[in-house]
Protein backbone atom coordinates (compact mmCIF):
# COMPACT_ATOMS: atom_id res chain seq x y z
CA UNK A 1 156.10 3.03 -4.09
CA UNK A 2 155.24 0.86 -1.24
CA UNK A 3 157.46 0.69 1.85
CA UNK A 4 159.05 3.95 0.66
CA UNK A 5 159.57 6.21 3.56
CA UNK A 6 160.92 9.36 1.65
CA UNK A 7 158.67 12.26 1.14
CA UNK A 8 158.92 15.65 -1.33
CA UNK A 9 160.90 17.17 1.92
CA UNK A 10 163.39 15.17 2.53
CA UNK A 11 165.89 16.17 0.01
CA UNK A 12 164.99 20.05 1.21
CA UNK A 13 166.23 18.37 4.61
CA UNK A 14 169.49 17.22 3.36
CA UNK A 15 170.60 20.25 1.88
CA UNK A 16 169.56 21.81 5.02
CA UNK A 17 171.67 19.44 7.06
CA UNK A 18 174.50 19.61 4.51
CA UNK A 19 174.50 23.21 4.39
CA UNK A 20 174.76 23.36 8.47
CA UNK A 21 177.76 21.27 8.36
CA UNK A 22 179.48 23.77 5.52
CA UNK A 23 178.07 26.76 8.63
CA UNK A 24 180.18 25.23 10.68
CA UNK A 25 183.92 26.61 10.57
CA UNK A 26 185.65 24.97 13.78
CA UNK A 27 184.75 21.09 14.89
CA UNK A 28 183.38 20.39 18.09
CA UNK A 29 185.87 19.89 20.15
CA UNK A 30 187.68 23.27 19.19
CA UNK A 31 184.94 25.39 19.88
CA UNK A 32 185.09 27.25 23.38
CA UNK A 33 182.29 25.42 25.01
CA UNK A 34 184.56 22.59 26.08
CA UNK A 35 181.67 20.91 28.43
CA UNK A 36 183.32 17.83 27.22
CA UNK A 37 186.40 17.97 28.90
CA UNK A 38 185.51 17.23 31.84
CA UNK A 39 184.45 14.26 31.41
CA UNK A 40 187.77 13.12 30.08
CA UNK A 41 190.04 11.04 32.29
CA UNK A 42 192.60 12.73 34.95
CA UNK A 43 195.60 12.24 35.07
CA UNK A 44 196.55 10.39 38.69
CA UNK A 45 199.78 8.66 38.29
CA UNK A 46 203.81 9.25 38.43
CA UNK A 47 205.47 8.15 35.34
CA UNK A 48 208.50 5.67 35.09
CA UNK A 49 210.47 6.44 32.07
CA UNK A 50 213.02 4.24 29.99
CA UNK A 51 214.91 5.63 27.49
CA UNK A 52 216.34 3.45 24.48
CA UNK A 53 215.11 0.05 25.48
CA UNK A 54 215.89 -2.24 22.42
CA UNK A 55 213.76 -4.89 21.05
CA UNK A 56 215.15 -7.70 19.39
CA UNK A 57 213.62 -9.22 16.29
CA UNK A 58 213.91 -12.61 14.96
CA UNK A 59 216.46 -11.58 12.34
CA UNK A 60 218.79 -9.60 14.47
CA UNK A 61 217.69 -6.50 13.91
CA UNK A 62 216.95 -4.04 17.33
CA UNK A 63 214.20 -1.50 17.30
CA UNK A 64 215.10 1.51 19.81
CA UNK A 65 211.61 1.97 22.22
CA UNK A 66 211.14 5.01 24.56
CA UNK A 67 208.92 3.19 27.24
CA UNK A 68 206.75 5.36 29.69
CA UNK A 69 204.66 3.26 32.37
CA UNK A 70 203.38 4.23 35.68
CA UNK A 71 205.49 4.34 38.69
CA UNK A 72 203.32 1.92 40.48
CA UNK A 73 204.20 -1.76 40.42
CA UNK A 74 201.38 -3.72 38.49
CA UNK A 75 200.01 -5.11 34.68
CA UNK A 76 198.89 -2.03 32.49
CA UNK A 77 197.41 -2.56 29.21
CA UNK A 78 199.61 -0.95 26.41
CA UNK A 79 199.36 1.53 23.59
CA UNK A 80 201.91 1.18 21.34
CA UNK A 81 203.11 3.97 18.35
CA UNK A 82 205.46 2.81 15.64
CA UNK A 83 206.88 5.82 13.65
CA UNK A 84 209.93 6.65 11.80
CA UNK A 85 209.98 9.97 13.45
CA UNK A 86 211.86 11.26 17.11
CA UNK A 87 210.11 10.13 20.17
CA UNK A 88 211.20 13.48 21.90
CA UNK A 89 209.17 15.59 20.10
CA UNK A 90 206.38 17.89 21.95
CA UNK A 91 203.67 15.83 20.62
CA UNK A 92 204.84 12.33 20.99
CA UNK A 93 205.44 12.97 25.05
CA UNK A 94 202.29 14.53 25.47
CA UNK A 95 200.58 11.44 24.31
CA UNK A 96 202.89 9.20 26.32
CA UNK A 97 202.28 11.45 29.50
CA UNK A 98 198.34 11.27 28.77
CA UNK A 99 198.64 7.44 28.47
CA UNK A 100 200.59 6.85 31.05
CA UNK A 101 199.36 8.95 33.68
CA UNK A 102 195.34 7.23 32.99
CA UNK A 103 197.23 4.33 33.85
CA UNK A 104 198.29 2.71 30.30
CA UNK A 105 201.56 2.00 29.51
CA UNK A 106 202.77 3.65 26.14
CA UNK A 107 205.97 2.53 24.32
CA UNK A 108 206.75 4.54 21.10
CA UNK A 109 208.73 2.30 19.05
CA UNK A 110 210.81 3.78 16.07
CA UNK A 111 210.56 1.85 12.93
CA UNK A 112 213.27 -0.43 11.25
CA UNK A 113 215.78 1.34 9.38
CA UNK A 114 216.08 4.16 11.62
């Protein structure tokens, strides 16, 4: 076939690949060469914390928001989680502290009907 770029080995190479990945029992980030870690970002900010802040909606309705932002005054891009779930649980403030503390704001929103 012209143009064709495969060769007899290259499904040998697959499986070979394939096979590696099945090797593998733990990803990369959970092995204990954590190299990569220190490239992530530190945390270098106090954190400002409101509790229960309600949004309005067209309709009425109020959605309940923990807000965490840094202490510092200033514009700081937001990530926002919706969930139907507590915003006081272990993992939820973890991520809000991370956020907030690499200088994002983070408001965890619980959903309508909550």
């Amino acid at each position: 076939m012209a143009g064709s770029t495969m060769t007899a080995a290259d499904p040998a190479r697959a499986r070979s690949v394939g096979q590696e990945s099945k090797n593998r029992k733990t990803a990369w980030f959970a092995t204990e060469e954590n190299s990569w870690k220190a490239n992530l970002s530190r945390p270098e900010h106090e954190i400002k914390f409101e509790f229960d802040a309600k949004i309005p909606l067209r309709d009425g309705v109020q959605l309940s928001a923990n807000i965490w932002r840094p202490s510092r005054p200033g514009n700081f891009p937001v990530v926002i989680m919706y969930t139907p779930y507590d915003l006081t649980s272990n993992w939820a403030m973890g991520e809000a502290q991370y956020f907030t503390s690499c200088e994002y704001a983070f408001a965890g929103i619980v959903l309508r009907g909550r």
